[in-house]
PDB file of N, CA and C in Angstrom:
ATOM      1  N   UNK A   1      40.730  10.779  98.747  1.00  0.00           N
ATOM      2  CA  UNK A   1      40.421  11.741  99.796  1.00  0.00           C
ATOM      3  C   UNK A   1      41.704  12.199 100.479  1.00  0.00           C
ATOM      4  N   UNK A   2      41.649  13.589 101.244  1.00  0.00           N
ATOM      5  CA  UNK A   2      42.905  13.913 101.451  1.00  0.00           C
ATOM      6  C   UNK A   2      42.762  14.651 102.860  1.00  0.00           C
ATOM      7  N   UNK A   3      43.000  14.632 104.010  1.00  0.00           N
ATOM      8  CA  UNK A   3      42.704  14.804 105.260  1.00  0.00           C
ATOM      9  C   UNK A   3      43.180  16.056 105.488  1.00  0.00           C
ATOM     10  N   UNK A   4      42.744  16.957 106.008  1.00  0.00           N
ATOM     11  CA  UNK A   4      43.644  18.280 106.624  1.00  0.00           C
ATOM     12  C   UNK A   4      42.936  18.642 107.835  1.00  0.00           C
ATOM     13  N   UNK A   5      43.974  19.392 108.741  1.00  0.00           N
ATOM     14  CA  UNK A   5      44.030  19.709 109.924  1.00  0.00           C
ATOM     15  C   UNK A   5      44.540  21.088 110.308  1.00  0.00           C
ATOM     16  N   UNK A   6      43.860  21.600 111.425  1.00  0.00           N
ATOM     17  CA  UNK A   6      44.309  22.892 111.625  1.00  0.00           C
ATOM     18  C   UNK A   6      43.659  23.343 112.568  1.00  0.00           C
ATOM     19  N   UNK A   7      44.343  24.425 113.201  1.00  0.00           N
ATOM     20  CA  UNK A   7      44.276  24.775 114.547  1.00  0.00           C
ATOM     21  C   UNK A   7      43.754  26.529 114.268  1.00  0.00           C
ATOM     22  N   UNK A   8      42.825  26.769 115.455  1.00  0.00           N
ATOM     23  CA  UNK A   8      42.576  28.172 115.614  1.00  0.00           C
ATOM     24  C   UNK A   8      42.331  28.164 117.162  1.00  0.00           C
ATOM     25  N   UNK A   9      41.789  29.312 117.497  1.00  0.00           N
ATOM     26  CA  UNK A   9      42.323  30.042 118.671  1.00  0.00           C
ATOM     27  C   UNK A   9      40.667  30.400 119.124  1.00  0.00           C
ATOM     28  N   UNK A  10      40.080  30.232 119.989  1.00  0.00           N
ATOM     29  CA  UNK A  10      38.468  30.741 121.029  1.00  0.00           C
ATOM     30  C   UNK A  10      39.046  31.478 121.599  1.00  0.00           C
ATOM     31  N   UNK A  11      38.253  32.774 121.863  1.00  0.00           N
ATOM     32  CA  UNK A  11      38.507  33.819 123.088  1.00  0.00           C
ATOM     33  C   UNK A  11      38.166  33.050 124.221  1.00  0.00           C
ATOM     34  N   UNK A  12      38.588  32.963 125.429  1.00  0.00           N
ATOM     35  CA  UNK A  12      37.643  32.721 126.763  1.00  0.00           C
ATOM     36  C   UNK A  12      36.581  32.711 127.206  1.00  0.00           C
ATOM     37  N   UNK A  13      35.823  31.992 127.483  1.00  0.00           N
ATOM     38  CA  UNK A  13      34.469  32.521 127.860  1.00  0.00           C
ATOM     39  C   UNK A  13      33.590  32.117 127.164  1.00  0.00           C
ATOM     40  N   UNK A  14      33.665  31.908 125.665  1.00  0.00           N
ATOM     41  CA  UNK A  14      33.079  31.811 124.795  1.00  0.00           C
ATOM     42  C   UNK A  14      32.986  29.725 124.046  1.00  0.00           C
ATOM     43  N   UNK A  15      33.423  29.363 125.009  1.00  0.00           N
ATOM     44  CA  UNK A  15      33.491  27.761 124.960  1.00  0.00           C
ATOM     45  C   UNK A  15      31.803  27.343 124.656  1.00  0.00           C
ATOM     46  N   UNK A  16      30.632  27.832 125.128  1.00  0.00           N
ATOM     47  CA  UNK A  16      29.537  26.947 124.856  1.00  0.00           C
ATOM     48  C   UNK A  16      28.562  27.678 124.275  1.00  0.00           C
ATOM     49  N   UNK A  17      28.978  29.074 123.668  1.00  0.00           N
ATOM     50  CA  UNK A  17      28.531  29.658 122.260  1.00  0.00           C
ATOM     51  C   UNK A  17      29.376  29.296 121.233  1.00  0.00           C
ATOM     52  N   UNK A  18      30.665  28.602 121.338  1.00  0.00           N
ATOM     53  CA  UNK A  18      31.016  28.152 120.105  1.00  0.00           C
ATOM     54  C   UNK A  18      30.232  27.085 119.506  1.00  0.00           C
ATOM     55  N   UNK A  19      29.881  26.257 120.830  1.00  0.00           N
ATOM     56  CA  UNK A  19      29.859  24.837 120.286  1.00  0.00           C
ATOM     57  C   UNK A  19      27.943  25.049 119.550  1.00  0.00           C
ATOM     58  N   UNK A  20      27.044  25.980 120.508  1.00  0.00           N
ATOM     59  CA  UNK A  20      25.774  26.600 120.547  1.00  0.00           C
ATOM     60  C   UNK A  20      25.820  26.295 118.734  1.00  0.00           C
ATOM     61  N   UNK A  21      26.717  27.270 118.272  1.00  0.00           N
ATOM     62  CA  UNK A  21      26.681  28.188 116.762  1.00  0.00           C
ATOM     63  C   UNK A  21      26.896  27.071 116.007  1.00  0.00           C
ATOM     64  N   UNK A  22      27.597  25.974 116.249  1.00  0.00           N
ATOM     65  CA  UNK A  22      27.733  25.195 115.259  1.00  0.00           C
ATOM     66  C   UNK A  22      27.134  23.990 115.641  1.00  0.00           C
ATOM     67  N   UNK A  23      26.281  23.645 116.407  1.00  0.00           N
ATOM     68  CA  UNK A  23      25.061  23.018 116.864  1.00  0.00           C
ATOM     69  C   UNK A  23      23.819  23.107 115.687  1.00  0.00           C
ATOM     70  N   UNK A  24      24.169  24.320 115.850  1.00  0.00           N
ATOM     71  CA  UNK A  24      23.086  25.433 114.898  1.00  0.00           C
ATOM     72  C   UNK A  24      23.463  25.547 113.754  1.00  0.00           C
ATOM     73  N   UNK A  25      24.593  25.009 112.800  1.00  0.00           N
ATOM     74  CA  UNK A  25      24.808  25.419 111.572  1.00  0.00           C
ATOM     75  C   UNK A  25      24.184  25.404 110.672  1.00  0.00           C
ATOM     76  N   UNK A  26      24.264  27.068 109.612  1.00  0.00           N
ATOM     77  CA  UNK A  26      23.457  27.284 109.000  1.00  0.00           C
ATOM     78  C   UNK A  26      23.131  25.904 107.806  1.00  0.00           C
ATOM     79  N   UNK A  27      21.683  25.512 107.843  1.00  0.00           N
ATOM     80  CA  UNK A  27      21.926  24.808 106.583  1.00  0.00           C
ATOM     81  C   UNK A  27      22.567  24.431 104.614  1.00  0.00           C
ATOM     82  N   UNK A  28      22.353  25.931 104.858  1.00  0.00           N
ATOM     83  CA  UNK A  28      22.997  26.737 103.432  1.00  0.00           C
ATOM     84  C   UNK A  28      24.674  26.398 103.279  1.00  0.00           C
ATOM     85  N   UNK A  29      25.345  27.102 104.935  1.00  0.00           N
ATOM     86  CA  UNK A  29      26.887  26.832 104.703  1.00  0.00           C
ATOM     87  C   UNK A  29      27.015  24.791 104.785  1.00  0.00           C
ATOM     88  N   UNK A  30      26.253  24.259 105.757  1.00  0.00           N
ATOM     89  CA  UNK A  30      26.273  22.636 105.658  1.00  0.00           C
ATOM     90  C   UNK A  30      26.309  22.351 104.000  1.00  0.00           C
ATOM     91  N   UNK A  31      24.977  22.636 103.517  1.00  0.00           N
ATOM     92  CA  UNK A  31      24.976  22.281 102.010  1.00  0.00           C
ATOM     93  C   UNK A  31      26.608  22.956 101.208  1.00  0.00           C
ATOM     94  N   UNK A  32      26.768  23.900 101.348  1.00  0.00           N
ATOM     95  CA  UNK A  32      28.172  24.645 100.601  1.00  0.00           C
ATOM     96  C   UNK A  32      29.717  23.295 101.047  1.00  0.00           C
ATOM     97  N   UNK A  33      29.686  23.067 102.345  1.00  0.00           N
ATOM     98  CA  UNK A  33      30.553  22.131 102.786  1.00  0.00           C
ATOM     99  C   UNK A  33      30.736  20.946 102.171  1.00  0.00           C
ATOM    100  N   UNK A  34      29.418  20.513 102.102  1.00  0.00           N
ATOM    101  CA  UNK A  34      29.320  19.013 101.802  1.00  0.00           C
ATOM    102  C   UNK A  34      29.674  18.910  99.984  1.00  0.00           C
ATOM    103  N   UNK A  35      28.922  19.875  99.675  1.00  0.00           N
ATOM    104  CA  UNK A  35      28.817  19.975  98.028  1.00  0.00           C
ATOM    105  C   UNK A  35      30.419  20.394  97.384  1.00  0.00           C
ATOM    106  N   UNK A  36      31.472  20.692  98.285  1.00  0.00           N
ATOM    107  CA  UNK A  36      32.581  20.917  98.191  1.00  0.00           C
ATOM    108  C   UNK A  36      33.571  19.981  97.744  1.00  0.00           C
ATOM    109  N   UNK A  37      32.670  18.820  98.527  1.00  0.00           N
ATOM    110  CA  UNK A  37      34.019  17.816  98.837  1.00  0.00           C
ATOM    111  C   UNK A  37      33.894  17.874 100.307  1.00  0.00           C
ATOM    112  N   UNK A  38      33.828  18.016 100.798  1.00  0.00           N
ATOM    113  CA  UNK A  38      34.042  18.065 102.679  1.00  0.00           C
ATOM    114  C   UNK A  38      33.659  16.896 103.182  1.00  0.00           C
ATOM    115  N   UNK A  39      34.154  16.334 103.833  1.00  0.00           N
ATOM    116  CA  UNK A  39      33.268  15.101 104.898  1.00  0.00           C
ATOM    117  C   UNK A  39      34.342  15.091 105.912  1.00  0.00           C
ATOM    118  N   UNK A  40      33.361  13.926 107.020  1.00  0.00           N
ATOM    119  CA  UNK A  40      33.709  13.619 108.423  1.00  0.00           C
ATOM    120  C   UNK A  40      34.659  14.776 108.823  1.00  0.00           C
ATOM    121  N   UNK A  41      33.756  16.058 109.153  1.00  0.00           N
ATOM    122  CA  UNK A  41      34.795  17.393 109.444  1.00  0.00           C
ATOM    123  C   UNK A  41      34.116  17.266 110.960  1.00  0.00           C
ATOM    124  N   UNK A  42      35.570  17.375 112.223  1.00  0.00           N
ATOM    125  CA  UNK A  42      35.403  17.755 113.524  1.00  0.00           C
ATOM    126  C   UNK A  42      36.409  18.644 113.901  1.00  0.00           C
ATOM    127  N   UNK A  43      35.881  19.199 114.948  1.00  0.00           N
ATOM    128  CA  UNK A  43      36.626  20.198 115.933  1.00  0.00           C
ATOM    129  C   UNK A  43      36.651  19.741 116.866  1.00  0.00           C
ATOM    130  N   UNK A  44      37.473  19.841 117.517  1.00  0.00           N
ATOM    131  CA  UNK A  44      37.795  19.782 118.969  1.00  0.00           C
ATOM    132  C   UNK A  44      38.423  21.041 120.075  1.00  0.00           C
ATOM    133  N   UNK A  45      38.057  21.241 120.821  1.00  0.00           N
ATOM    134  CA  UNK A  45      38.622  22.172 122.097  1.00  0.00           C
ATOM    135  C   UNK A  45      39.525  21.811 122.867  1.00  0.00           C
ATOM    136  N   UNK A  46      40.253  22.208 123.090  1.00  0.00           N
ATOM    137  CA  UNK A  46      41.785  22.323 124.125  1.00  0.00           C
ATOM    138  C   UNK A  46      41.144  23.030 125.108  1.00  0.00           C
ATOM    139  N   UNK A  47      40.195  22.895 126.447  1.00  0.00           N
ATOM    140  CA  UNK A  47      40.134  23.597 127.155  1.00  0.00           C
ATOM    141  C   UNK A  47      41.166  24.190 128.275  1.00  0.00           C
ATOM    142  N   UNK A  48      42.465  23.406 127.950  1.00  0.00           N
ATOM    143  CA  UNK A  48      43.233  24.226 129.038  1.00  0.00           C
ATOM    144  C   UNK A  48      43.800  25.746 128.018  1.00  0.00           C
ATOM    145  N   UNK A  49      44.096  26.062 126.525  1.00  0.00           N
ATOM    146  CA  UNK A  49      44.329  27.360 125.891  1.00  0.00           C
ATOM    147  C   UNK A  49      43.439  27.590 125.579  1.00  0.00           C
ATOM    148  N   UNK A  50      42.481  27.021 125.234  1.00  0.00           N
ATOM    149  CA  UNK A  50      41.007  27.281 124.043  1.00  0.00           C
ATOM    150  C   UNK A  50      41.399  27.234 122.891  1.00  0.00           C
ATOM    151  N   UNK A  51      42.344  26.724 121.997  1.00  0.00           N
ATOM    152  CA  UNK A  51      42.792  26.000 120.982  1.00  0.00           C
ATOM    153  C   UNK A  51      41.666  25.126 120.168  1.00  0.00           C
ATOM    154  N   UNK A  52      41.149  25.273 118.810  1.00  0.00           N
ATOM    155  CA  UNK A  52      40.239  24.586 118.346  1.00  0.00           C
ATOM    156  C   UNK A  52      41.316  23.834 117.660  1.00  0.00           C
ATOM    157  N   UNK A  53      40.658  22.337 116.988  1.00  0.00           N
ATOM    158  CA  UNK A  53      41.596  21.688 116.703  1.00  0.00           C
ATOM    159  C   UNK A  53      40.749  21.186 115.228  1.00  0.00           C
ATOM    160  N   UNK A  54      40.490  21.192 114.306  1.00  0.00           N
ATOM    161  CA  UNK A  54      39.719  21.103 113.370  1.00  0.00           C
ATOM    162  C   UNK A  54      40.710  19.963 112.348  1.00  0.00           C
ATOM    163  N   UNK A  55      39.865  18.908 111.634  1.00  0.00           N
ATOM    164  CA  UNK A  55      40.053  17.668 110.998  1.00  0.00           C
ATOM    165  C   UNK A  55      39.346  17.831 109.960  1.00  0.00           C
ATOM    166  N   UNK A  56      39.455  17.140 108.684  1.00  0.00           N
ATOM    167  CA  UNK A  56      38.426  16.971 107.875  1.00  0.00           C
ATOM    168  C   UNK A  56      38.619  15.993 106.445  1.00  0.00           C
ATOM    169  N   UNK A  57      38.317  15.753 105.926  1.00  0.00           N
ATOM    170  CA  UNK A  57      38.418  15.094 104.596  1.00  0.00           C
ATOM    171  C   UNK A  57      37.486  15.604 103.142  1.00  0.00           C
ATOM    172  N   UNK A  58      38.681  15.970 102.420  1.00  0.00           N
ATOM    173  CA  UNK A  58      38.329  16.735 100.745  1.00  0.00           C
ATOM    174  C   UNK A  58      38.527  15.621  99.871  1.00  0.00           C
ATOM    175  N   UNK A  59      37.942  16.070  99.085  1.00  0.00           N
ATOM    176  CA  UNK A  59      38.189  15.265  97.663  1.00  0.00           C
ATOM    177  C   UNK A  59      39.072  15.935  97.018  1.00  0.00           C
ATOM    178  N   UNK A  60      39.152  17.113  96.603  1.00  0.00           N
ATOM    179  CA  UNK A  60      40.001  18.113  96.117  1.00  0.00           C
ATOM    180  C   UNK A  60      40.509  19.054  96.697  1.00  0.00           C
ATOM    181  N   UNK A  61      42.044  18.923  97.888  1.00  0.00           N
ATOM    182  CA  UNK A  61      42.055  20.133  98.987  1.00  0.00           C
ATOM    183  C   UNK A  61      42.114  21.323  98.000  1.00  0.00           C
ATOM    184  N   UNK A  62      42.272  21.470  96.654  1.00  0.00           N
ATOM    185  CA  UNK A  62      42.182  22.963  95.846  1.00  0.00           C
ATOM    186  C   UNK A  62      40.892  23.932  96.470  1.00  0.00           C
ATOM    187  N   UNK A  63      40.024  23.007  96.388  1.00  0.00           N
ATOM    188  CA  UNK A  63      38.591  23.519  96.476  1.00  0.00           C
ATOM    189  C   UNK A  63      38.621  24.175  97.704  1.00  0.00           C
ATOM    190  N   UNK A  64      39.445  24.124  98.826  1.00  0.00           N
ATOM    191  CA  UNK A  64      39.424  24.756 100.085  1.00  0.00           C
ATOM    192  C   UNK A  64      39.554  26.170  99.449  1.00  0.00           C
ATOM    193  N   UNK A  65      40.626  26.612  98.312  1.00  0.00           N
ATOM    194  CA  UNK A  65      41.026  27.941  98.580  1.00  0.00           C
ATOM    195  C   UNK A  65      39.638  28.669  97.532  1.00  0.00           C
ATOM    196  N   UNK A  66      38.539  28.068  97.248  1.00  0.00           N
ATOM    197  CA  UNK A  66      37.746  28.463  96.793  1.00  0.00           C
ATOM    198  C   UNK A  66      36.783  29.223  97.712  1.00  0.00           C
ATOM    199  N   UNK A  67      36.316  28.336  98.726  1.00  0.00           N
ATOM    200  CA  UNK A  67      35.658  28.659  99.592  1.00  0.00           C
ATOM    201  C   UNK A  67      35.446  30.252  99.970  1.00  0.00           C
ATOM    202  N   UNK A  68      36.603  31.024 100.604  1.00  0.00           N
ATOM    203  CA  UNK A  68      36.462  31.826 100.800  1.00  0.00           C
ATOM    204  C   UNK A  68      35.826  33.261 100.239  1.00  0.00           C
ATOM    205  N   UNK A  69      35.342  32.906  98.893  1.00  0.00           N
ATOM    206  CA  UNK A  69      34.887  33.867  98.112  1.00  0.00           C
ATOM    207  C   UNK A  69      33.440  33.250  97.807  1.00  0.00           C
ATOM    208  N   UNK A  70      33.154  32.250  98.821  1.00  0.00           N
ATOM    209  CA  UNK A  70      31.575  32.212  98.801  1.00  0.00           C
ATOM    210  C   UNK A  70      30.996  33.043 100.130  1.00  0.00           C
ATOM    211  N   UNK A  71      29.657  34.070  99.241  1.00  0.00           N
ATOM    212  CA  UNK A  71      28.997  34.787 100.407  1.00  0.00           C
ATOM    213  C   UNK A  71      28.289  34.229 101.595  1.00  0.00           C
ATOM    214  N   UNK A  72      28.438  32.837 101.827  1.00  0.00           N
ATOM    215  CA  UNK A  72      27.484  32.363 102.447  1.00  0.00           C
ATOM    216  C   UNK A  72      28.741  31.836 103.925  1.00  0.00           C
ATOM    217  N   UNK A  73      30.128  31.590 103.475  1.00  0.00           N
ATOM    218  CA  UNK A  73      31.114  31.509 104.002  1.00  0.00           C
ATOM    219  C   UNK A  73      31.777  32.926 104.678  1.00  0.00           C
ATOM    220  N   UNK A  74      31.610  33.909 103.558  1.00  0.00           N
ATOM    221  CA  UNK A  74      31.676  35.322 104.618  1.00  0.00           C
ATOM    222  C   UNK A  74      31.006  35.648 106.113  1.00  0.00           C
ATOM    223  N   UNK A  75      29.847  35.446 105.304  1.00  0.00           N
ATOM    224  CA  UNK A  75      28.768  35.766 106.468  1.00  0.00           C
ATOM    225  C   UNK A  75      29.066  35.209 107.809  1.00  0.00           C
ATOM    226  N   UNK A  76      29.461  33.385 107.702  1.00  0.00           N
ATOM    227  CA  UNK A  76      29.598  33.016 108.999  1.00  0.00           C
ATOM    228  C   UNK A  76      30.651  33.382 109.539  1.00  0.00           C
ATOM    229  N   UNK A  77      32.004  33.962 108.766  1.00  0.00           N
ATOM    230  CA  UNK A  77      33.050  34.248 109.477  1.00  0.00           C
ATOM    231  C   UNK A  77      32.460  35.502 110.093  1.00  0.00           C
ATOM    232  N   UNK A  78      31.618  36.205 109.780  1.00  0.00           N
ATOM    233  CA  UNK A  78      31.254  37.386 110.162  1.00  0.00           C
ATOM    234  C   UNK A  78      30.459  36.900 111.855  1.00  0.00           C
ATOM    235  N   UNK A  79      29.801  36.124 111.635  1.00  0.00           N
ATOM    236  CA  UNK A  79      28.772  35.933 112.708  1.00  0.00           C
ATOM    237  C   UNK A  79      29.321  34.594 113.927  1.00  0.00           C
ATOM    238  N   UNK A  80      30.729  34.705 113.172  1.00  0.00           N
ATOM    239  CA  UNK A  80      31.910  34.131 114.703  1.00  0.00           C
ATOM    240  C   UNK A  80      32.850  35.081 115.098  1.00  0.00           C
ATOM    241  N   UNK A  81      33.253  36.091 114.069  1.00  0.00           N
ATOM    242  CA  UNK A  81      34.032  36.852 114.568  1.00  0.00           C
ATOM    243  C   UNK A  81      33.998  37.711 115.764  1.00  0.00           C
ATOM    244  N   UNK A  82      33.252  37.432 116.728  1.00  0.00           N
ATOM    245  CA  UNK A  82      33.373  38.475 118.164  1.00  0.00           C
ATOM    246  C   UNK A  82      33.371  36.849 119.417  1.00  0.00           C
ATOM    247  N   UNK A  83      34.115  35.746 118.877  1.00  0.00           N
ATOM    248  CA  UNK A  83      34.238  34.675 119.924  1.00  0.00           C
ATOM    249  C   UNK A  83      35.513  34.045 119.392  1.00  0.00           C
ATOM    250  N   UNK A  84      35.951  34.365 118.218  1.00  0.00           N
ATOM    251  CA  UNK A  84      37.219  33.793 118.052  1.00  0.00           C
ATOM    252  C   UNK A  84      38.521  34.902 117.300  1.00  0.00           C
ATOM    253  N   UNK A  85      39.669  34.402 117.388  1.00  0.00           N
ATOM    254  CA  UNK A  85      41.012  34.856 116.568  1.00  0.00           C
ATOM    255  C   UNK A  85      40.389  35.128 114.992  1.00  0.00           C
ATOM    256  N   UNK A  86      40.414  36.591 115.050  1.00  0.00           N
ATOM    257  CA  UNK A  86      40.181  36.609 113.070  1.00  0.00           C
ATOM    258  C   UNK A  86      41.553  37.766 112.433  1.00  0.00           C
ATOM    259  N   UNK A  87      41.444  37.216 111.200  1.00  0.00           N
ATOM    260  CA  UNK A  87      42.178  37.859 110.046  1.00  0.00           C
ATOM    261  C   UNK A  87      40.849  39.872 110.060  1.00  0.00           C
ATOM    262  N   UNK A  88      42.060  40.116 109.101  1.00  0.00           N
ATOM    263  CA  UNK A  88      41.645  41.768 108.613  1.00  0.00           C
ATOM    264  C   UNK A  88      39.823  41.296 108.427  1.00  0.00           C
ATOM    265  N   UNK A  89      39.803  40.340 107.145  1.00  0.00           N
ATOM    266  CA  UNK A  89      38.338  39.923 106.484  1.00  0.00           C
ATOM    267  C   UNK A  89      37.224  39.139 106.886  1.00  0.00           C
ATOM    268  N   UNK A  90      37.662  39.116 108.484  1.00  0.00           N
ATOM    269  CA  UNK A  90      37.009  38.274 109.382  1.00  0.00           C
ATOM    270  C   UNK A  90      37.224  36.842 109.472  1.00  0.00           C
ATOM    271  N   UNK A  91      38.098  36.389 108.079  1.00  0.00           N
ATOM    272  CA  UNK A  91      38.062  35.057 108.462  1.00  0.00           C
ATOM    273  C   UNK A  91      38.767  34.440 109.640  1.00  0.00           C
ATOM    274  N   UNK A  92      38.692  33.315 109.863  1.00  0.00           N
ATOM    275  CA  UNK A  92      39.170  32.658 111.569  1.00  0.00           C
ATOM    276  C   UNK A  92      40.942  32.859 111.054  1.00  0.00           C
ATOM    277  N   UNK A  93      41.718  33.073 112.227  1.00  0.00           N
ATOM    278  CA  UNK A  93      42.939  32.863 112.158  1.00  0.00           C
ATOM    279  C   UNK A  93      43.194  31.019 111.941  1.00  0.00           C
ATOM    280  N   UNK A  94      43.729  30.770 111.198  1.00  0.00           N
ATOM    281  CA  UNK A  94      43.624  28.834 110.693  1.00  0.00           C
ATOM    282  C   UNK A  94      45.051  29.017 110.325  1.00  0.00           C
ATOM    283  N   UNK A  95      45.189  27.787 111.485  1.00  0.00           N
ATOM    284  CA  UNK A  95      46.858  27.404 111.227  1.00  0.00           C
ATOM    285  C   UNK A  95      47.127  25.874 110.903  1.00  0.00           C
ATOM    286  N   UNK A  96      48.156  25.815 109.330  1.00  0.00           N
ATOM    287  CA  UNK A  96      47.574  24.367 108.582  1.00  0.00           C
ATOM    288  C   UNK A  96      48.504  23.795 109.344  1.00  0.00           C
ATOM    289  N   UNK A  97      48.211  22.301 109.786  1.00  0.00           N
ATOM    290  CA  UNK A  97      48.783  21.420 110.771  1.00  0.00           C
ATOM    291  C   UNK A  97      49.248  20.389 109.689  1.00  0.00           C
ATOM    292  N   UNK A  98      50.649  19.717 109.741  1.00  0.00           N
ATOM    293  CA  UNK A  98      51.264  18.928 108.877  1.00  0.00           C
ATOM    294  C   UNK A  98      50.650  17.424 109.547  1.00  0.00           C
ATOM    295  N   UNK A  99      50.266  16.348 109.041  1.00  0.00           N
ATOM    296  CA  UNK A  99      50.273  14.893 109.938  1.00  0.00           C
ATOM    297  C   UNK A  99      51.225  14.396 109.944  1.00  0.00           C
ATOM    298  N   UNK A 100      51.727  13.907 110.825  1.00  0.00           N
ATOM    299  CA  UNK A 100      53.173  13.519 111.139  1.00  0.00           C
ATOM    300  C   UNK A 100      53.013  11.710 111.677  1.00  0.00           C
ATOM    301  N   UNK A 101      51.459  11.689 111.961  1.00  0.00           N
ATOM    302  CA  UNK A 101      50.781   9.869 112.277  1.00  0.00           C
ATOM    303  C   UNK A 101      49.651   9.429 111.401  1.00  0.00           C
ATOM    304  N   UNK A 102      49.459   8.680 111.343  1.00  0.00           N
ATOM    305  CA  UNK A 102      47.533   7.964 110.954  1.00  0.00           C
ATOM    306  C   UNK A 102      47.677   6.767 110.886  1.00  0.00           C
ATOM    307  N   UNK A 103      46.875   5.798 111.802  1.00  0.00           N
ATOM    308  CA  UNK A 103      46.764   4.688 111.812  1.00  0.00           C
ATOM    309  C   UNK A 103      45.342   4.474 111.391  1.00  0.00           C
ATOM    310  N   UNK A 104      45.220   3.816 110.488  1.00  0.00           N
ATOM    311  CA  UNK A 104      44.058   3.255 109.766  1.00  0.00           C
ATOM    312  C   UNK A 104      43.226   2.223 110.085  1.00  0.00           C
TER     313      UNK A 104
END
């Protein structure tokens, strides 16, 4: 397993429709996640910038750059894009974080 981390950006305001939406995650993108390789994936909030702070564990980090060309992964970038930092294609602005600790 191989851990990655990364940071994106919440508009203001929008702190307890983020958390609402993914309270609510679609079951379809859950199933797409898990069936990936994905586990023990969290976010966290920086409420003093609104900084999301996102963790996770792959089996194959390749499979991340797959993702994005599933329609079911569009869609949700589509149906966050008016509460967070996005790219041209809606996806979230995601900035890859190096680990520099891990205590086991």
């Amino acid at each position: 397993m191989t851990r990655l981390a990364f940071k994106m950006k919440l508009f203001k305001g929008y702190e307890e429709e983020y958390k609402r939406r993914h309270d609510e995650l679609w079951p379809e993108l859950q199933s797409l996640l898990k069936g990936s390789g994905i586990s023990d994936y969290s976010i966290f909030l920086d409420k003093n910038d609104n900084t999301l702070f996102g963790v996770l564990q792959i089996e194959d980090p390749a499979v991340m750059a797959k993702l994005p060309e599933e329609p079911i992964m569009k869609k949700w970038w589509v149906h966050m894009a008016d509460i967070m930092e996005t790219n041209a294609d809606k996806s979230p602005v995601s900035i890859p974080l190096d680990e520099v600790f891990y205590l086991l």
